[in-house]
Protein backbone atom coordinates (compact mmCIF):
# COMPACT_ATOMS: atom_id res chain seq x y z
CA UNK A 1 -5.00 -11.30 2.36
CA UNK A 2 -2.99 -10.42 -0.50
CA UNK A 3 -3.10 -6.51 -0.77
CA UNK A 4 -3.60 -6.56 3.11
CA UNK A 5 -0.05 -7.99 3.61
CA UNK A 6 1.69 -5.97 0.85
CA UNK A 7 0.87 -2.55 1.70
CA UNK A 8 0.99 0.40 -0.46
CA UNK A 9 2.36 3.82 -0.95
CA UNK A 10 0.51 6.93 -0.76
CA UNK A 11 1.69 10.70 -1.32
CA UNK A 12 1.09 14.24 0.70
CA UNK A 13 3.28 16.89 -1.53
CA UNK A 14 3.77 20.22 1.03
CA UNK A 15 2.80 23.42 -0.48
CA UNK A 16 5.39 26.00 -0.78
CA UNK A 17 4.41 29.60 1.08
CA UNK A 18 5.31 31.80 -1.94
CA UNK A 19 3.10 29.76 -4.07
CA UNK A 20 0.22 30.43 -2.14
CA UNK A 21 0.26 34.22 -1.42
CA UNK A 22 -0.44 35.49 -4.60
CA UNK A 23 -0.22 39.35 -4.19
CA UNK A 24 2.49 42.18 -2.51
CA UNK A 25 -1.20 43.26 -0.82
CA UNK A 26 -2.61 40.15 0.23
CA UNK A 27 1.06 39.07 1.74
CA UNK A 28 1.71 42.63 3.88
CA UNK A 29 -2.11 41.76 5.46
CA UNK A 30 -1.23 40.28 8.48
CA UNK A 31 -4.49 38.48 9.39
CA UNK A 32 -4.79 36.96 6.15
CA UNK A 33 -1.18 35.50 6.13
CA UNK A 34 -1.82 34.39 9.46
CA UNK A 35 -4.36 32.22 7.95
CA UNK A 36 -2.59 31.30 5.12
CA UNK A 37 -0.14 30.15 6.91
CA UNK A 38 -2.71 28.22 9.49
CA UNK A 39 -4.15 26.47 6.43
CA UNK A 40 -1.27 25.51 5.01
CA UNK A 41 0.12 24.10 7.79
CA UNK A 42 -3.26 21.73 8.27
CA UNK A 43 -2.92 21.00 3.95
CA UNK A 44 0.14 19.43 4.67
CA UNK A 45 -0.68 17.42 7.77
CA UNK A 46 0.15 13.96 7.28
CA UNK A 47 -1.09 12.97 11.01
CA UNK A 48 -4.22 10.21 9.87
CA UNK A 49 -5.84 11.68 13.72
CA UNK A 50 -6.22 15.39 11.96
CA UNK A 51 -7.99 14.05 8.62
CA UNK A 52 -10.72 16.46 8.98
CA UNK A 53 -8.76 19.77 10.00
CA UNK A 54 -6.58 18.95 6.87
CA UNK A 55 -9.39 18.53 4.80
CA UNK A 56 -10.95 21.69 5.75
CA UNK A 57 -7.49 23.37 5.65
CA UNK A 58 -7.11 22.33 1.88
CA UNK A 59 -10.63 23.30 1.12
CA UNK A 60 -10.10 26.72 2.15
CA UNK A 61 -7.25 27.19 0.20
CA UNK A 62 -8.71 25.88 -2.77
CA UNK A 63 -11.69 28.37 -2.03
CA UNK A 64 -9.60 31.29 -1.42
CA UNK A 65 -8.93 31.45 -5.32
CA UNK A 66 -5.41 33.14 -4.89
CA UNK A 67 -3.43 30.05 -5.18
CA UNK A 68 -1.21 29.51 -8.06
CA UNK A 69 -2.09 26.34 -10.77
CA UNK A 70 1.00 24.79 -8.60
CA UNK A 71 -0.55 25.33 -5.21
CA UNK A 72 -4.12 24.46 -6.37
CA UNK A 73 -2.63 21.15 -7.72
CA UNK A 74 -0.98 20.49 -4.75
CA UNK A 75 -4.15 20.97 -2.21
CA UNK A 76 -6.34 18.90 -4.41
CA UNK A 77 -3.82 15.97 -4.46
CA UNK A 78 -3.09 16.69 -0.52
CA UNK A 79 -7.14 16.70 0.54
CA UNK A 80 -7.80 13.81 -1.73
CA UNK A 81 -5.36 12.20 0.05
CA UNK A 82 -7.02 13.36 3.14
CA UNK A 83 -10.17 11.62 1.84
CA UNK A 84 -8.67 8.21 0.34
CA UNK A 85 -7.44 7.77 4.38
CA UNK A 86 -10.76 7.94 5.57
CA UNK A 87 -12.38 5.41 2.65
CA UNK A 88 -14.28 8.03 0.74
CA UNK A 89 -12.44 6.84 -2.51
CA UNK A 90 -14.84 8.35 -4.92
CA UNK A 91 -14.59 11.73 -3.93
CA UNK A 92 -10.58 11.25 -3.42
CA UNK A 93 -10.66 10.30 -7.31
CA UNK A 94 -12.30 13.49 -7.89
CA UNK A 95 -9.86 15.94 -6.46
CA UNK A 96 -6.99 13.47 -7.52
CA UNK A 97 -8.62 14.17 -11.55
CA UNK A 98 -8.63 18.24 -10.61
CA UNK A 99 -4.81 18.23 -9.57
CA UNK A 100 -4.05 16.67 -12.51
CA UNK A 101 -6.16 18.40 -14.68
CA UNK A 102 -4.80 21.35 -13.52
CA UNK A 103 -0.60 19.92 -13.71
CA UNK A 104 -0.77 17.21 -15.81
CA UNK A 105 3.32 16.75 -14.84
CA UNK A 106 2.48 16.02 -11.37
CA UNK A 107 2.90 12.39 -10.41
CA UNK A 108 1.63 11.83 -6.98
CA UNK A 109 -1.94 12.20 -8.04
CA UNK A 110 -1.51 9.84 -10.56
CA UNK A 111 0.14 7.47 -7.92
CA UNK A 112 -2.74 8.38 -5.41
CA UNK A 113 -5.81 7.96 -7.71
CA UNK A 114 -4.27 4.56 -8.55
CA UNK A 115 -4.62 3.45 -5.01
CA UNK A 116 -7.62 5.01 -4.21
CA UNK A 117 -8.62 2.21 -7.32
CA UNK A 118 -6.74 -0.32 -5.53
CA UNK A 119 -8.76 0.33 -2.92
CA UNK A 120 -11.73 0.13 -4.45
CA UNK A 121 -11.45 -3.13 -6.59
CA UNK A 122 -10.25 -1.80 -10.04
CA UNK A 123 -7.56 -2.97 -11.04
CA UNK A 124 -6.99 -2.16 -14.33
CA UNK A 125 -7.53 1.29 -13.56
CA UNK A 126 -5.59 1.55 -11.05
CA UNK A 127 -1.97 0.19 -12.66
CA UNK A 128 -3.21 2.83 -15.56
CA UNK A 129 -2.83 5.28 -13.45
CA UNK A 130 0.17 3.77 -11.80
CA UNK A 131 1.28 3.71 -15.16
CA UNK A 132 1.04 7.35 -15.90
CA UNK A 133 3.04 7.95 -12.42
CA UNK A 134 6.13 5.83 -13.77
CA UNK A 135 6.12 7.53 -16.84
CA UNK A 136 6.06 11.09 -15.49
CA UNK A 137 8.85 9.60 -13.08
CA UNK A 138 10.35 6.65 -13.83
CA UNK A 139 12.22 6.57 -10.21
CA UNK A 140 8.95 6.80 -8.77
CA UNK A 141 9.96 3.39 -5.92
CA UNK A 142 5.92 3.68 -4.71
CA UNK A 143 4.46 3.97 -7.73
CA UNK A 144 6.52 0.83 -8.34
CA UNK A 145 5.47 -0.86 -4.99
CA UNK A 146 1.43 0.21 -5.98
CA UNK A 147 1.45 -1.36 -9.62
CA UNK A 148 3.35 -4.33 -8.19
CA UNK A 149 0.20 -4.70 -5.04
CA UNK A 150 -2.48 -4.38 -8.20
CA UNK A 151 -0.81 -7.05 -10.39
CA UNK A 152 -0.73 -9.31 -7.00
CA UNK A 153 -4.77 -8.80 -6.99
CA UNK A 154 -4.79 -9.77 -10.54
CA UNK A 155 -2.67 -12.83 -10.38
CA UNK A 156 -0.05 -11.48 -12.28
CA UNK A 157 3.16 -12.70 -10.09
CA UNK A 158 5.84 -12.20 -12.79
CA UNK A 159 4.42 -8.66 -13.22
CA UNK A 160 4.12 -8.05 -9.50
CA UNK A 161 7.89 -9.53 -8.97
CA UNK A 162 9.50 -7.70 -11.42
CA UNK A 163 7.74 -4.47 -10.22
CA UNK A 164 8.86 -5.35 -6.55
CA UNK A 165 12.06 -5.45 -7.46
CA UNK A 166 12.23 -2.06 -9.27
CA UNK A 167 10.71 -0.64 -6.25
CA UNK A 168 13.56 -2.15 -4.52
CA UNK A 169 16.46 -0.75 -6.34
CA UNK A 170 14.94 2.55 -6.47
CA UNK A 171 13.93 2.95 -3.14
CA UNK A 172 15.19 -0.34 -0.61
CA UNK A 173 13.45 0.79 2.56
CA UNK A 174 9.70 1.27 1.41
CA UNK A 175 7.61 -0.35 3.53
CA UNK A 176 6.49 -3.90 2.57
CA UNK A 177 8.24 -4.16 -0.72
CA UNK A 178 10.72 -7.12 0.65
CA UNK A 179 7.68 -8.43 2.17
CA UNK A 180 5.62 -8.20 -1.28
CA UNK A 181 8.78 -9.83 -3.39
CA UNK A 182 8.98 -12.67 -0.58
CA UNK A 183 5.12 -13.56 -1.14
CA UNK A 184 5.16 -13.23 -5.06
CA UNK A 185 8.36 -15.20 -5.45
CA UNK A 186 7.06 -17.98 -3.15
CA UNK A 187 4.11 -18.40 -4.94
CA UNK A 188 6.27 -18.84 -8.01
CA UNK A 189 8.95 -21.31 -6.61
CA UNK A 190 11.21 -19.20 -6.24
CA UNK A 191 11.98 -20.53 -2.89
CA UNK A 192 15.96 -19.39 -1.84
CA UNK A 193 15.29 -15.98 -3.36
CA UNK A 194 11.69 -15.74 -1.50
CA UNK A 195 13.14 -17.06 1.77
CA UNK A 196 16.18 -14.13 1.31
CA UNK A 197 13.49 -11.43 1.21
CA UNK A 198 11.48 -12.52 3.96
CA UNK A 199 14.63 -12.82 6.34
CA UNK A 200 15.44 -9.07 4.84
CA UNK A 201 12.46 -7.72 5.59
CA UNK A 202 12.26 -9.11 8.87
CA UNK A 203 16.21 -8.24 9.71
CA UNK A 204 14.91 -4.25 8.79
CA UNK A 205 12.08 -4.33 11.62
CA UNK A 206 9.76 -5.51 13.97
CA UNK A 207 8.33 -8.40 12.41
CA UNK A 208 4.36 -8.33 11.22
CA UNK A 209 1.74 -11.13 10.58
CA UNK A 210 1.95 -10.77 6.80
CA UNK A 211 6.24 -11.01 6.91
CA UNK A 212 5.80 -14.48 8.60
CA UNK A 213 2.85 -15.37 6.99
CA UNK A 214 4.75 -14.79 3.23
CA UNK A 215 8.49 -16.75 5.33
CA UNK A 216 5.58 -19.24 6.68
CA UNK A 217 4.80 -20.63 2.95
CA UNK A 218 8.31 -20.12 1.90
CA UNK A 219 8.98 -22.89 4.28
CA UNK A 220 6.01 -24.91 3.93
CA UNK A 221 6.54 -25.48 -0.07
CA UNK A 222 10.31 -26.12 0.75
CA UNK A 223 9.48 -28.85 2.97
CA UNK A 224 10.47 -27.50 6.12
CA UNK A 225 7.37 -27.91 8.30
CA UNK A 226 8.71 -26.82 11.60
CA UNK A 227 9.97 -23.74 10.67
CA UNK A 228 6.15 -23.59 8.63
CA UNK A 229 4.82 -23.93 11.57
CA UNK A 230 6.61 -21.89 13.92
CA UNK A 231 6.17 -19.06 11.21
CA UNK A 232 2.82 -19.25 11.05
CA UNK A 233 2.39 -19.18 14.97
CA UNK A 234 4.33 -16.51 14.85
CA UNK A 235 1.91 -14.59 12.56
CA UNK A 236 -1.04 -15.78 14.64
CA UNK A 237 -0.04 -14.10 17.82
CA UNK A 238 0.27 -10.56 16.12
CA UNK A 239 -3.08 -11.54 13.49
CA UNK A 240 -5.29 -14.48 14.89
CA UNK A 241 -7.43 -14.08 12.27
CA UNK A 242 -5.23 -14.42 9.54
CA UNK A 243 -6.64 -17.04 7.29
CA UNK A 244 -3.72 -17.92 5.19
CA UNK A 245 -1.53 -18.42 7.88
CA UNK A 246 -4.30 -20.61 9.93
CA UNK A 247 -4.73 -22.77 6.65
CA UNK A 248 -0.95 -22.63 6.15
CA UNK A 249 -0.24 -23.92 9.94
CA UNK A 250 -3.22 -26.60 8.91
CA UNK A 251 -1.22 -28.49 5.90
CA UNK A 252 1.89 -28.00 7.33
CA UNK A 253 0.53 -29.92 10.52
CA UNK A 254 -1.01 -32.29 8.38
CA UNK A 255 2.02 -33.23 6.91
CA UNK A 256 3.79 -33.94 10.58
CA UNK A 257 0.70 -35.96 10.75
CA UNK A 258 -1.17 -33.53 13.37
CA UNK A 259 -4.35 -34.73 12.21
CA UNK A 260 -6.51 -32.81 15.15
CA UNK A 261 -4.48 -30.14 14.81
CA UNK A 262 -4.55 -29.69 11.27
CA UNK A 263 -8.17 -30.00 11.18
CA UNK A 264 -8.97 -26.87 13.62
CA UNK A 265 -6.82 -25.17 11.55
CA UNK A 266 -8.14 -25.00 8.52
CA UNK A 267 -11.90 -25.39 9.45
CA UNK A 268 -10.80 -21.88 11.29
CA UNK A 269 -9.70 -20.57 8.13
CA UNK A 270 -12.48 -21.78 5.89
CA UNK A 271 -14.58 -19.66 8.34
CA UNK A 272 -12.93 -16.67 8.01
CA UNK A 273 -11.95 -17.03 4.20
CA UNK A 274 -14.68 -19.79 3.12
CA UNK A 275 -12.58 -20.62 -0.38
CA UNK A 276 -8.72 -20.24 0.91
CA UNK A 277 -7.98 -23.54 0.09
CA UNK A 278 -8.29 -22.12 -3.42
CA UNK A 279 -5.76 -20.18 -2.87
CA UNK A 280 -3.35 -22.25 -1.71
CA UNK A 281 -4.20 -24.46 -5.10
CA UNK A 282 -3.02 -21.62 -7.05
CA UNK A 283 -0.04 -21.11 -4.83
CA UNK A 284 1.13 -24.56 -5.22
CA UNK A 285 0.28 -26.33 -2.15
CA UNK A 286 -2.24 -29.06 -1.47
């Protein structure tokens, strides 16, 4: 449930008007501004219920061929966006690789392609292109949050910590970087700190699954098995199918010496996530 509970950033850039219009003639034609205009406005659309009139909103500006190299860039990056949302990754790739080919200084495609990768299971392609994001610019808090949710699937917890925390100077109130920082610093022992960023992340909103779920083995490798427990309840009621909190709940029951209790735990974990136990080997916790 790793990249599940972290989250990650994506980016919709709005096209400016003047960009688009690219003539005195075309611009004093009312009908055609008026669809300009109309297709610019669906481009831009960051509603995830309106993928489909954005994407055919982009693709007519694209068609139109009287969009600047600026604009262009833009709708590519904006409609692969469009398609990343609705899990056609490979062709959101695609139109991420023509905005940059076309403004190789843009970052948000870079940023994008790298989690349409995420998405897809490649890893090391996506923190390269995370990697070209930072570099373009280096105050980038999402790109940040990204690389740091790709070095989590890897197993790389210093990486993913330290790149947590840059997203977290740059840019405090992303979604799910406290979160991420919590679960990567409990998994390395870093208990106090962990338990500081789960309590901060859950003091800046409604609580999820994966918040108590990350403050759930915070407490359970501290020792604390009630508040393990409680956690972990906590992140059953909002996810019941959350494996690593059922297995979580399971051990730290086990401990209290719940035996029964323990035991439907974690043979309802196994069957959703049939090697979790694994997991929780790596994290520290038998």
């Amino acid at each position: 449930m790793e990249f599940c509970a972290r989250g990650i950033i994506n980016g919709v850039a709005p096209i400016l008007i003047s960009l688009l219009l690219a003539s005195a003639a075309t611009a004093q034609d009312p009908k055609p501004k008026d669809n300009y205009l109309r297709n610019i406005e669906l481009c831009n659309s960051s509603d995830r219920t309106t993928l489909d009139p954005r994407i055919d909103g982009c693709t007519a500006l694209i068609d139109s061929g009287k969009g600047t190299t600026t604009a262009l860039a833009i709708a590519y990056n904006n409609r692969g966006k469009a398609y990343a949302t609705k899990g056609d990754y490979d062709r959101a790739i695609q139109d991420f690789d023509q905005s940059i080919k076309l403004d190789p200084a843009y970052a948000k495609p870079f940023n994008n392609r790298g989690v349409a990768y995420l998405r897809k299971g490649e890893y090391d392609l996506a923190i390269k292109a995370f990697d070209e994001a930072i570099k373009l610019n280096p105050n980038y808090g999402g790109a940040f949050a990204n690389r740091a949710g790709a070095y989590l699937k890897k197993k790389e917890y210093d990486h993913a910590t330290r790149d947590y925390g840059e997203a977290i100077r740059l840019e405090p109130n992303l979604e799910a970087v406290w979160n991420g920082r919590c679960w990567t610093r409990a998994i390395l022992g870093a208990l106090q700190a962990a338990l500081e960023d789960c309590n901060k992340a859950l003091q800046s909103g409604p609580g999820n699954a994966e918040t108590y779920d990350s403050r759930g083995l915070t407490y359970l490798k501290m020792g604390q098995f009630d508040a393990a427990i409680d956690d972990y309840s906590s992140a059953l009621r909002l996810d019941p199918k959350l494996a690593s909190a059922l297995y979580g709940r399971g051990l730290a029951r086990l401990k209290k010496g719940d035996i029964a209790g323990s035991a439907t735990d974690i043979s309802a974990a196994k069957t959703i996530q049939a090697r979790i136990g694994d997991d929780f080997t790596r994290y520290g916790v038998r």
